[in-house]
C-alpha atoms as a PDB file:
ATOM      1  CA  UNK A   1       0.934  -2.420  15.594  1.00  0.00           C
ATOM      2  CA  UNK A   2       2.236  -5.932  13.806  1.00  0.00           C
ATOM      3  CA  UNK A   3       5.461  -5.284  15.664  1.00  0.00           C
ATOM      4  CA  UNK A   4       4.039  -4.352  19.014  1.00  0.00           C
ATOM      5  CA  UNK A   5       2.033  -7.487  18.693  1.00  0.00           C
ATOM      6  CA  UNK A   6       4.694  -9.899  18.047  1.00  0.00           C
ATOM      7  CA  UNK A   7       7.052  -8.372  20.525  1.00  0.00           C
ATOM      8  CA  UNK A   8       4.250  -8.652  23.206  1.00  0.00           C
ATOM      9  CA  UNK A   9       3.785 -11.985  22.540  1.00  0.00           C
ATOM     10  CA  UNK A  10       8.261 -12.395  22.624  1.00  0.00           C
ATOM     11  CA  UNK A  11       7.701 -13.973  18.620  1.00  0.00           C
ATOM     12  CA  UNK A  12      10.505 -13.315  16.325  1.00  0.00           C
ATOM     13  CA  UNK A  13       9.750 -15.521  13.205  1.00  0.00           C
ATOM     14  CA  UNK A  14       7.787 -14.731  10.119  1.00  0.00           C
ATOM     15  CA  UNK A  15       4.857 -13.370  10.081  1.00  0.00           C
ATOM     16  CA  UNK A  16       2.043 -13.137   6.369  1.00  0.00           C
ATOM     17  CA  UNK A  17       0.571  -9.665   6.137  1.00  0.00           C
ATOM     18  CA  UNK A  18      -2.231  -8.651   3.663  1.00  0.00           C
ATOM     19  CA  UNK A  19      -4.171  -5.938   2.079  1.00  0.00           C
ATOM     20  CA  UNK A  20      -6.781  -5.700   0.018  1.00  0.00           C
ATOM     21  CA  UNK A  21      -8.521  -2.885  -0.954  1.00  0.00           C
ATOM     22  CA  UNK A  22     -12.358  -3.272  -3.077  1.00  0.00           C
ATOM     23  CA  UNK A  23     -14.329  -1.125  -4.936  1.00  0.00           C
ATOM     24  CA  UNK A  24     -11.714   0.608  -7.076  1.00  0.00           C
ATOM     25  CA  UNK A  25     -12.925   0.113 -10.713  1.00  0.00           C
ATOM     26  CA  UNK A  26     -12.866   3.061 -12.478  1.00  0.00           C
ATOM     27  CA  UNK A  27     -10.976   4.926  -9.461  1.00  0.00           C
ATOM     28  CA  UNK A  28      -8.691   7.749  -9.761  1.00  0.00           C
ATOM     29  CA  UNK A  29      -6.367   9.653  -7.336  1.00  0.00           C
ATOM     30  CA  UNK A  30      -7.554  12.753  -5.750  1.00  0.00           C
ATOM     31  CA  UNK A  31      -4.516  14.372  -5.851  1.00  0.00           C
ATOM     32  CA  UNK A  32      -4.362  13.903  -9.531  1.00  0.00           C
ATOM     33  CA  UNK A  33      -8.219  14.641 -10.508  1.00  0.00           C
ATOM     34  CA  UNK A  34      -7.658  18.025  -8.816  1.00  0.00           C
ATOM     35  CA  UNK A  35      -4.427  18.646 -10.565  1.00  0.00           C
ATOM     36  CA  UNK A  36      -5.586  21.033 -13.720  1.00  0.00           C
ATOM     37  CA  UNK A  37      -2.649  20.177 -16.075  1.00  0.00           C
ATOM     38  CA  UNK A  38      -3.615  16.361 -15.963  1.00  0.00           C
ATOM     39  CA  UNK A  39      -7.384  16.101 -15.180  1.00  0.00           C
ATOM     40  CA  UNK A  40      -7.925  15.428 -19.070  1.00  0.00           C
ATOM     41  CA  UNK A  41      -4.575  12.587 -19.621  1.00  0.00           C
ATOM     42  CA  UNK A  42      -5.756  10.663 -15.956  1.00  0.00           C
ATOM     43  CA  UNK A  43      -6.391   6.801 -16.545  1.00  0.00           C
ATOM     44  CA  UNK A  44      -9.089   5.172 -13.902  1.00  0.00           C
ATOM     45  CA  UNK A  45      -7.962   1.969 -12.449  1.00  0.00           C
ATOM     46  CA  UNK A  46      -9.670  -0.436 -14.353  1.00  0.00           C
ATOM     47  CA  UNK A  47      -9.123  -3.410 -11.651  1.00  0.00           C
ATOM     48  CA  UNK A  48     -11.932  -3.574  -8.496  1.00  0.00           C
ATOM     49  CA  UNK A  49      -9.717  -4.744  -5.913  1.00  0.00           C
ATOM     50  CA  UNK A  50      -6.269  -4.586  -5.013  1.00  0.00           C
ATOM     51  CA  UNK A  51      -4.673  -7.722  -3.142  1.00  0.00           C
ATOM     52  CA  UNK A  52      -1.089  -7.842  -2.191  1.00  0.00           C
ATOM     53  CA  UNK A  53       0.501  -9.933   0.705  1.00  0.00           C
ATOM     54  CA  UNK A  54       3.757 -10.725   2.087  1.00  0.00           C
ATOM     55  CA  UNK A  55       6.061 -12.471   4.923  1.00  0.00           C
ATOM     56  CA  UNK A  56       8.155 -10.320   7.065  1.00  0.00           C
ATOM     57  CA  UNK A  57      10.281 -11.098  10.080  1.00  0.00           C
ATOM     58  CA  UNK A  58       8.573  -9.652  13.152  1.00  0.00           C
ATOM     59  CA  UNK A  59      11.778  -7.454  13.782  1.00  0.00           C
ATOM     60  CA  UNK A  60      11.304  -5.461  10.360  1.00  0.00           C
ATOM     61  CA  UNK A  61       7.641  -5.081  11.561  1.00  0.00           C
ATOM     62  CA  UNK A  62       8.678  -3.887  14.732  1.00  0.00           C
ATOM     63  CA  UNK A  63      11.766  -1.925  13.857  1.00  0.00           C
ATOM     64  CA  UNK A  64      11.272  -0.809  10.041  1.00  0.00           C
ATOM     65  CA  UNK A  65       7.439  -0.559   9.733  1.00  0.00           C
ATOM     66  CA  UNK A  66       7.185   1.474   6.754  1.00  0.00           C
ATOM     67  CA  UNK A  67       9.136  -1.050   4.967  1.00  0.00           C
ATOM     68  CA  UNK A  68       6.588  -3.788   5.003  1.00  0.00           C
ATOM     69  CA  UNK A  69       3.737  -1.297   4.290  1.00  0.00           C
ATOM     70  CA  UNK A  70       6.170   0.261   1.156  1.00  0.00           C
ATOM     71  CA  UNK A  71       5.983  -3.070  -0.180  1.00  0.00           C
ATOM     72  CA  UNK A  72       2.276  -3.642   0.228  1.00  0.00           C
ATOM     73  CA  UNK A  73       1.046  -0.148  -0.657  1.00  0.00           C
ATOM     74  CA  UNK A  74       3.513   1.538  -2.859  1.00  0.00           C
ATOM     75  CA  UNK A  75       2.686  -0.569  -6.205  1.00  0.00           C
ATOM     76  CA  UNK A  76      -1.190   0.190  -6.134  1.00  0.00           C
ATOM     77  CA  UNK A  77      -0.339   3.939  -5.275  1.00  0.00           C
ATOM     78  CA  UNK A  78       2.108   4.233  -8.123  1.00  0.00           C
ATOM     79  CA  UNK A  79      -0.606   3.060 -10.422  1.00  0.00           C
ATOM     80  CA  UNK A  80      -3.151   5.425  -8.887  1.00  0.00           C
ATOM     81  CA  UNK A  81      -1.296   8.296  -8.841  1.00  0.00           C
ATOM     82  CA  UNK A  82       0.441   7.593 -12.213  1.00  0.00           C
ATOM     83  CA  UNK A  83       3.544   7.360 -10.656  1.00  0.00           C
ATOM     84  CA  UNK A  84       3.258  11.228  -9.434  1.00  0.00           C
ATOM     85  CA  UNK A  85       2.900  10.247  -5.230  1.00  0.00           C
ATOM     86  CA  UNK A  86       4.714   8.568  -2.586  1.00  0.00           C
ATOM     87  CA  UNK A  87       3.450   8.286   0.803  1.00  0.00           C
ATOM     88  CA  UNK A  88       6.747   6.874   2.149  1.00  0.00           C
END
């Protein structure tokens, strides 16, 4: 969408991207709390709130998408998931 944006608007330079996700203390993964084998070894997320941002060019936003979101997303999932799920 970031990329469709800037290209609509014929902007090429940097652009700051966030996200933050609240409400998180004591969360788990899904995945894992349904997974027999580890339901008694899971750790709960002891933070509330996950905030991560960074600057991208507008091209990787338009042409490498997943990229930008890897490097927003992927460290709170790895922590979630105990390193046992990657959505990219």
């Amino acid at each position: 969408m970031l990329g469709g944006l800037c290209d609509a608007a014929d902007y090429s330079g940097p652009v700051d991207v966030g996200v933050a996700v609240t409400g998180m203390r004591w969360g788990v993964s899904a995945a894992l709390r349904n997974h027999l084998i580890l339901r008694h070894s899971l750790e709960l997320y002891d933070g509330n709130k996950y905030l991560r941002t960074g600057r991208f060019m507008a091209s990787v936003l338009r042409d490498d998408p997943r990229a930008a979101a890897r490097n927003l997303v992927l460290p709170v999932t790895r922590v979630v998931t105990m390193e046992g799920y990657n959505p990219f």
